[in-house]
Protein backbone atom coordinates (compact mmCIF):
# COMPACT_ATOMS: atom_id res chain seq x y z
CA UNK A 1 -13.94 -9.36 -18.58
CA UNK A 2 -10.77 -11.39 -17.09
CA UNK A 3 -13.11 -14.70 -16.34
CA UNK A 4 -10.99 -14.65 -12.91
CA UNK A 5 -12.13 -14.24 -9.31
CA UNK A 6 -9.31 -12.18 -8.67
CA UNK A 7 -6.98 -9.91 -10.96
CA UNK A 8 -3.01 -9.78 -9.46
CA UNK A 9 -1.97 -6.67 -10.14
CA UNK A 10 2.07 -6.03 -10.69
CA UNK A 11 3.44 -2.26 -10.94
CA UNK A 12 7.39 -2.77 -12.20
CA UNK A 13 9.79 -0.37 -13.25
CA UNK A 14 12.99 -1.66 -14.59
CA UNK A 15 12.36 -4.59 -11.93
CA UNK A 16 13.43 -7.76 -14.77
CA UNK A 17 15.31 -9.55 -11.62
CA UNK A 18 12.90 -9.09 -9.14
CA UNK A 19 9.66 -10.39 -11.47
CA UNK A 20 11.92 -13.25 -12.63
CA UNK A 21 11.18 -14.38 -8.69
CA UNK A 22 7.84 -13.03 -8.11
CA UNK A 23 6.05 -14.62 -11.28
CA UNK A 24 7.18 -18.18 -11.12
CA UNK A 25 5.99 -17.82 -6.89
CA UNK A 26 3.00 -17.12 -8.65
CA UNK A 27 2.67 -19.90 -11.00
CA UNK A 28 3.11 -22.04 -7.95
CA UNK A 29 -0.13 -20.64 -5.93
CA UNK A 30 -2.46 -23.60 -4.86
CA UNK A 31 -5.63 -21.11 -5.95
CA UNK A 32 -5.73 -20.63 -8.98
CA UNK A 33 -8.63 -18.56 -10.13
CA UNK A 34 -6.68 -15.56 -10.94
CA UNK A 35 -5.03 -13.85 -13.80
CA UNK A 36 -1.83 -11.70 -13.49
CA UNK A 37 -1.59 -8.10 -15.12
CA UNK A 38 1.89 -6.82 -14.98
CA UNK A 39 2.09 -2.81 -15.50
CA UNK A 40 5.17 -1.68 -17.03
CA UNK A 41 5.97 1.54 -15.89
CA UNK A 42 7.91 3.05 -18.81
CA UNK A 43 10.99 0.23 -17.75
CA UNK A 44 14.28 0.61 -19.80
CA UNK A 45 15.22 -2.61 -19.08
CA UNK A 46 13.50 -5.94 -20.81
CA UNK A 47 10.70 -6.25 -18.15
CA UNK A 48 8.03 -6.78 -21.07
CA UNK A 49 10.76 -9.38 -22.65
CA UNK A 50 11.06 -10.97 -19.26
CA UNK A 51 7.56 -11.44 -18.65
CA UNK A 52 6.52 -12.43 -22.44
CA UNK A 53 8.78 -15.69 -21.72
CA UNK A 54 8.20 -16.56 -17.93
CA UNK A 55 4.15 -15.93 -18.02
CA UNK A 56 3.11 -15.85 -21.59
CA UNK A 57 -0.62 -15.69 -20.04
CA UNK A 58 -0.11 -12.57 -17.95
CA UNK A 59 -1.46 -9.15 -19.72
CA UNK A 60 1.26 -6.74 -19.76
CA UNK A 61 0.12 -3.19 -19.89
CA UNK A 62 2.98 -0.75 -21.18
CA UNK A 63 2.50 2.55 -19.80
CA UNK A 64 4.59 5.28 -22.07
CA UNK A 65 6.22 7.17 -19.52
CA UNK A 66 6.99 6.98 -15.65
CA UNK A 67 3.57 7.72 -13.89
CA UNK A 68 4.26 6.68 -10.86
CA UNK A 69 2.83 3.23 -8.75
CA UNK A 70 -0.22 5.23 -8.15
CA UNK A 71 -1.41 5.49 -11.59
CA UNK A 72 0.18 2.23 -12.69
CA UNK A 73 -2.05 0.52 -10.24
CA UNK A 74 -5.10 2.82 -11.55
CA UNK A 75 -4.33 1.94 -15.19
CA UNK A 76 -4.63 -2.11 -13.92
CA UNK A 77 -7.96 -1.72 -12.77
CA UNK A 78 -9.08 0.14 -15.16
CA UNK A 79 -8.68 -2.89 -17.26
CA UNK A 80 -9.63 -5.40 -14.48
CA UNK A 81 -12.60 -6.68 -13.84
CA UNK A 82 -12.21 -8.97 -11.48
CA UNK A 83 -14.36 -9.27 -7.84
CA UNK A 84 -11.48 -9.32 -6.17
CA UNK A 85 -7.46 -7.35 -6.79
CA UNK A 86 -4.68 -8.25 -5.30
CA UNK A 87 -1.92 -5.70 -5.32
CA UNK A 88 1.87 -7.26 -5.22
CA UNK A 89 5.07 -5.25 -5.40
CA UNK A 90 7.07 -7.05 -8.14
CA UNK A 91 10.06 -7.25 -5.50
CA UNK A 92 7.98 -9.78 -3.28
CA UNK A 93 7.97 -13.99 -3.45
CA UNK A 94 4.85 -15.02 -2.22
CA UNK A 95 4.39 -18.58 -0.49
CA UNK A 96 2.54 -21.30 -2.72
CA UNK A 97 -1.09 -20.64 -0.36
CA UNK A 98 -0.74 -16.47 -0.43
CA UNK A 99 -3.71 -16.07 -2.28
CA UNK A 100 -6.04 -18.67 -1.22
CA UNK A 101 -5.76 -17.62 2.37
CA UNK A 102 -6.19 -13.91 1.62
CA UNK A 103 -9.33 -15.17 -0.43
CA UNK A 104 -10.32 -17.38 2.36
CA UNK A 105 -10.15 -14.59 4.83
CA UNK A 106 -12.32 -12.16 2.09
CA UNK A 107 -14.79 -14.91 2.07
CA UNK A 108 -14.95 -15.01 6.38
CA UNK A 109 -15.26 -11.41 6.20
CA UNK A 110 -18.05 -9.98 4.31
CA UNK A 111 -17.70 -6.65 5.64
CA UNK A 112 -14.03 -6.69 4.83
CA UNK A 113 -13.09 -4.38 2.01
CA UNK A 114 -8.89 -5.47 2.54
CA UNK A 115 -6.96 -8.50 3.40
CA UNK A 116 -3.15 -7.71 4.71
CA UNK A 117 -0.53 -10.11 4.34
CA UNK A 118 2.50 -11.22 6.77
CA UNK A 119 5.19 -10.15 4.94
CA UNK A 120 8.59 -11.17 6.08
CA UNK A 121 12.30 -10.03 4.93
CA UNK A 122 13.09 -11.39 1.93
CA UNK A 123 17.02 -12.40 2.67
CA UNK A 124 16.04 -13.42 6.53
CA UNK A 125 12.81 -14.91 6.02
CA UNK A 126 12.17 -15.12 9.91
CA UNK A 127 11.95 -11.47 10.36
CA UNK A 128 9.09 -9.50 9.95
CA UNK A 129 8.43 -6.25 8.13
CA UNK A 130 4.73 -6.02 7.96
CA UNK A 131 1.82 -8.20 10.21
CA UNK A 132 -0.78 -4.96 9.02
CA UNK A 133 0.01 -1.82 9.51
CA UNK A 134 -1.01 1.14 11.99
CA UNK A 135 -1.60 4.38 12.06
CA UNK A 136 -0.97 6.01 15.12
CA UNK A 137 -2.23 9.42 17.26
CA UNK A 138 0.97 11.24 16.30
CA UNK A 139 0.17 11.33 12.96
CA UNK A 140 2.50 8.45 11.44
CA UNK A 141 1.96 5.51 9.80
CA UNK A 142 4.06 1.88 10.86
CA UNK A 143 4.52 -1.66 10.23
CA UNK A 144 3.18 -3.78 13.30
CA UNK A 145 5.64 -6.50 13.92
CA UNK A 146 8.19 -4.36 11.84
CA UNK A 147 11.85 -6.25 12.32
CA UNK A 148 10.56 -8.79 15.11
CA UNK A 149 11.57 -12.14 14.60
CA UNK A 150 8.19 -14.33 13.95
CA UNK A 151 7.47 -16.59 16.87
CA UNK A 152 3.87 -16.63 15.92
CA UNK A 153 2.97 -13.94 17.79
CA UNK A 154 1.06 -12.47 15.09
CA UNK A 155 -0.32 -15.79 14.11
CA UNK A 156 -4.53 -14.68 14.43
CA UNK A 157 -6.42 -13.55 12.19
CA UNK A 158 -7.78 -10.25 13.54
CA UNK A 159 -8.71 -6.65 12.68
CA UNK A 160 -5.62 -4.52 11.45
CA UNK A 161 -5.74 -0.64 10.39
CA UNK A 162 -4.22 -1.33 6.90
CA UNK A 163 -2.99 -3.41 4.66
CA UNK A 164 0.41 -2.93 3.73
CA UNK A 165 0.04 -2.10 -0.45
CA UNK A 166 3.18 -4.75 -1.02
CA UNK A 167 0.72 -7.33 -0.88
CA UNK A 168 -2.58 -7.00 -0.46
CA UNK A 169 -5.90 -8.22 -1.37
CA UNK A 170 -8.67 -5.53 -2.14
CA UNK A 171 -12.59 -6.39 -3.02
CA UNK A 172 -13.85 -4.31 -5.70
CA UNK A 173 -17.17 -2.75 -4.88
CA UNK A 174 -15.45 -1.26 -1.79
CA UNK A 175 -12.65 0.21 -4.32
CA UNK A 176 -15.16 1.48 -6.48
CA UNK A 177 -17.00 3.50 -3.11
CA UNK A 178 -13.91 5.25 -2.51
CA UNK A 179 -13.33 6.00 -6.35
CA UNK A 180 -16.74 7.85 -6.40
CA UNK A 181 -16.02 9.97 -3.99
CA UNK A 182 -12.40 11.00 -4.76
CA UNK A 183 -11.91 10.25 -8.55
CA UNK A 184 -9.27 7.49 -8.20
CA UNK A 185 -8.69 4.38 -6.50
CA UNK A 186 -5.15 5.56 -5.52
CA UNK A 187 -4.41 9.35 -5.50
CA UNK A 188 -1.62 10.04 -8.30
CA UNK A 189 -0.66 12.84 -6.04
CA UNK A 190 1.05 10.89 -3.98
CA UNK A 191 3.14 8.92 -6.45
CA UNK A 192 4.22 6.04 -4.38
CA UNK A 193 4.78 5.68 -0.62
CA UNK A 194 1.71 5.97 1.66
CA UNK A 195 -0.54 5.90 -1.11
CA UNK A 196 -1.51 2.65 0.80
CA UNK A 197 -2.91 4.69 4.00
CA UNK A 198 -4.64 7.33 2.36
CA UNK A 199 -6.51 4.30 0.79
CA UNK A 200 -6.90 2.78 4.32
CA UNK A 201 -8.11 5.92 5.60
CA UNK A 202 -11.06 6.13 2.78
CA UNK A 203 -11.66 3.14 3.41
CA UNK A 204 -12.57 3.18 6.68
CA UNK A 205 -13.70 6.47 6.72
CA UNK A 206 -16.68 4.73 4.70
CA UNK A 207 -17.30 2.03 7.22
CA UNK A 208 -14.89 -0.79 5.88
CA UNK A 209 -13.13 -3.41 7.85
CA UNK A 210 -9.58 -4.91 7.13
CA UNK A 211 -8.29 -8.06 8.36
CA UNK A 212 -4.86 -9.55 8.43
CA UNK A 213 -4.80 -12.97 7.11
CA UNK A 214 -1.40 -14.61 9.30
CA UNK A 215 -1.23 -17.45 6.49
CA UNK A 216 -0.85 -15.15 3.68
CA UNK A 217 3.09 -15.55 3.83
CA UNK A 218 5.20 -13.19 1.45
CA UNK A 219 9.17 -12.63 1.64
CA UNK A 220 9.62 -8.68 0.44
CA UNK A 221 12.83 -7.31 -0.51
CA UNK A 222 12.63 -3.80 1.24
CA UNK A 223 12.57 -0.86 -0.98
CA UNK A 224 14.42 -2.87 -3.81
CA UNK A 225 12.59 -0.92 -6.57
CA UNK A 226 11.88 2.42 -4.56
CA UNK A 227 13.86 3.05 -1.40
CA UNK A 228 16.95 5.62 -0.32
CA UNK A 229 15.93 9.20 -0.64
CA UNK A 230 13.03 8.90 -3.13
CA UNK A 231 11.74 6.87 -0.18
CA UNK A 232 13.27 9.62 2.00
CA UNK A 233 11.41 11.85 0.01
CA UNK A 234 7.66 10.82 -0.70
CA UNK A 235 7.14 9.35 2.62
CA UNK A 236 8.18 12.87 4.26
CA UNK A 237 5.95 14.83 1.38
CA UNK A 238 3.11 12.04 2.04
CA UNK A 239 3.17 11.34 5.76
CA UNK A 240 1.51 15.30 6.10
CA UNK A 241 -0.53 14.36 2.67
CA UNK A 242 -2.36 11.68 4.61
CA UNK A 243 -2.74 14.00 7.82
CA UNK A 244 -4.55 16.99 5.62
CA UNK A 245 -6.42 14.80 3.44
CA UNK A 246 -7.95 11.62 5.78
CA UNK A 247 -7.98 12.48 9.31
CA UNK A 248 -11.04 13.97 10.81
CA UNK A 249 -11.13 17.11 12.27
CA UNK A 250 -11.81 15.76 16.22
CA UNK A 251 -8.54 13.53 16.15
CA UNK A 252 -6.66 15.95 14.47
CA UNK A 253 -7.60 18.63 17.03
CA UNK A 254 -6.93 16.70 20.14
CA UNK A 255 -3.84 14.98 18.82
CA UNK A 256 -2.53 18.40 17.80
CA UNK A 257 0.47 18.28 19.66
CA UNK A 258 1.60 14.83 19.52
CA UNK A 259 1.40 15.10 15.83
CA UNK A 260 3.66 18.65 15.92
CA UNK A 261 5.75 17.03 18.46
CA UNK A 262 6.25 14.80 15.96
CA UNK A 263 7.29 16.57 12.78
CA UNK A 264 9.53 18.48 15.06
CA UNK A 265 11.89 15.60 16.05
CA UNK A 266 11.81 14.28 12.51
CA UNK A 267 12.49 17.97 11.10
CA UNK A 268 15.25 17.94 14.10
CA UNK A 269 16.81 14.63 13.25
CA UNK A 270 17.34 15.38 9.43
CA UNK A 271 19.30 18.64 9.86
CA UNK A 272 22.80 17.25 11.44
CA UNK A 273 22.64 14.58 8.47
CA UNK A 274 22.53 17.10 5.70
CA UNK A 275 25.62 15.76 4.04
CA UNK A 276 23.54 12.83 3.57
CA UNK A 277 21.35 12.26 0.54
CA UNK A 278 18.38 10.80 2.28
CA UNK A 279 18.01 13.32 5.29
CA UNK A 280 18.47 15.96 2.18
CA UNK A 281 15.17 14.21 0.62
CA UNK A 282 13.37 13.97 3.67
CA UNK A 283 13.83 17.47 4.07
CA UNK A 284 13.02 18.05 0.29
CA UNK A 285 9.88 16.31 0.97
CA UNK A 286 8.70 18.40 4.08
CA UNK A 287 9.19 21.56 2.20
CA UNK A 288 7.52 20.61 -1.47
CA UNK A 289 4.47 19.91 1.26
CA UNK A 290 2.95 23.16 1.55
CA UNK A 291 2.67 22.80 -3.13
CA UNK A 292 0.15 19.74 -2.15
CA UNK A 293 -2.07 21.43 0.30
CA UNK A 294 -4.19 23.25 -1.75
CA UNK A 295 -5.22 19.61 -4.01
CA UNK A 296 -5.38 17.89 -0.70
CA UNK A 297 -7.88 20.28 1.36
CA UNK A 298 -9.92 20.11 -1.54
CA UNK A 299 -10.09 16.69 -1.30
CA UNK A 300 -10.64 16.57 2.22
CA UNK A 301 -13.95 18.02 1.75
CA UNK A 302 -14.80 15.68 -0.59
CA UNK A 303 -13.87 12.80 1.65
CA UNK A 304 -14.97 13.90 5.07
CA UNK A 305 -18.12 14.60 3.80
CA UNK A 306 -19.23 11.71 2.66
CA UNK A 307 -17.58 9.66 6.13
CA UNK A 308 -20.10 6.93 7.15
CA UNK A 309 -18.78 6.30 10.52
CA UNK A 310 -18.82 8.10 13.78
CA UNK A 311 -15.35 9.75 14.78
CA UNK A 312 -14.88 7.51 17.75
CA UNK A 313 -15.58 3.99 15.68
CA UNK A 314 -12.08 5.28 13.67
CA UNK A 315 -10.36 6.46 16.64
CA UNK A 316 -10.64 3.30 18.92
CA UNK A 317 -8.04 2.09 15.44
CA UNK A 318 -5.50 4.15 16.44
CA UNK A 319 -2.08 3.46 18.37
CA UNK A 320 -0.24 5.39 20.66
């Protein structure tokens, strides 16, 4: 048992300079009934050293080789026991009151399984990357408010699709639900990227709300510890992942040909920037797809049979 409301849970790999900014933000947070578990991901550098020092009272779990963020973030909570997990990207400095308003806005929201964050650019901290995220009828996940200066136009707390996984704060029963049913609170299959939105699919697929919580600042360094063509890569791979695993039948069938439309111009776009070792990734990624479908139709039985909601009560979520 942690004792804590809520368990912060930190997947690193070979991220010493980033954590030496994201812990101390951490020590400053006005709430503090939480503990901190940093997961070393098999880092070469002194991570463990690092966080030994700067948080003495942080468990650090070291994982013996390179799993991924998926099962990082799976081997946290299997050791967590907290009500309530907050997922932070070690490249991320959150703002003293992060996690008191994304408990506050829990607390408001009973039915709420997920709290997003506003999470701004880390070197021009009035830009936005992420005020939730969306999924929309073409098949493609997106940051809402992505690169818009913040005027407070996304200043009110209202329903979002997702939660970004950067920074996020999860309630555990709800986590548990969708770990039933599939076997995992994440899906190692993915790795990392999107492994956020198939959880925000399950999610809601069993009836669960998410909120976006505007006072739950956080500055993010984009991509510092993924990014380039892994990113290229597993967001390609995963984007179709998400589509064959989590979306229903109906919206599949009528979006159809927004969603090929789609795939085409992205397909279309990477081939005159072959020289190029991201568009060579993305393309990587759209071809090791067809490896995953097998795992992820069986899944999708799994998932879609078990959905709580009618079709429409997802689709009204959707963006153009």
């Amino acid at each position: 048992m942690s004792g804590a409301r809520v368990d912060v849970i930190i997947p690193t790999y070979n991220g010493r300079a980033h954590l030496a900014v994201c812990l101390p933000a951490l020590a400053r947070q006005t709430y503090r009934d939480f503990r901190v578990i940093v997961v070393d991901d098999a880092s070469t550098d002194d991570t463990a050293e690092l966080v030994r020092r700067v948080m003495p009272e942080a468990t650090l779990l070291r994982l013996p080789c390179n799993s991924g963020l998926a099962v990082a973030i799976n081997r946290a909570l299997a050791s967590s026991s907290a009500e309530l997990v907050a997922f932070l990207n070690n490249d991320t400095e959150p703002e003293p009151g992060w996690l008191a308003a994304l408990v506050a806005a829990l607390d408001r929201h009973p039915d709420a399984a997920a709290v997003a964050s506003k999470l701004r650019l880390f070197d021009r901290r009035d830009v936005l990357h992420s005020a939730g995220d969306t999924f929309s009828r073409r098949g493609v996940p997106n940051s809402r408010g992505v690169w818009e200066v913040d005027r407070g136009q996304y200043d009110s707390e209202e329903e979002v699709f997702s939660a970004c996984g950067a920074a996020a704060l999860y309630r555990r029963a709800a986590l548990e639900a969708v770990a039933a049913i599939d076997g995992h609170v994440l899906d190692p299959d993915f790795f990392m990227y999107c492994e956020d939105v198939d959880l925000a699919w399950r999610l809601r697929l069993l009836g669960y709300r998410i909120v976006f919580a505007p006072d739950a600042v956080v500055y993010h360094r984009l991509s510092a510890t993924g990014g380039g063509p892994l990113a290229s890569y597993y967001v390609a791979r995963n984007t179709v992942a998400v589509l064959v695993k989590d979306v229903p039948w109906p919206i599949l069938r009528r979006n159809l040909p927004r969603i090929a439309a789609q795939q085409a111009r992205l397909l279309l776009g990477t081939l005159p920037h072959l020289r190029e070792p991201a568009a060579r990734a993305r393309l990587r990624g759209l071809l090791a797809t067809p490896r995953l479908l097998p795992r992820m139709l069986a899944k999708r039985r799994r998932i879609q049979s078990t959905r709580r909601v009618p079709i429409a009560a997802v689709d009204k979520l959707l963006v153009d």
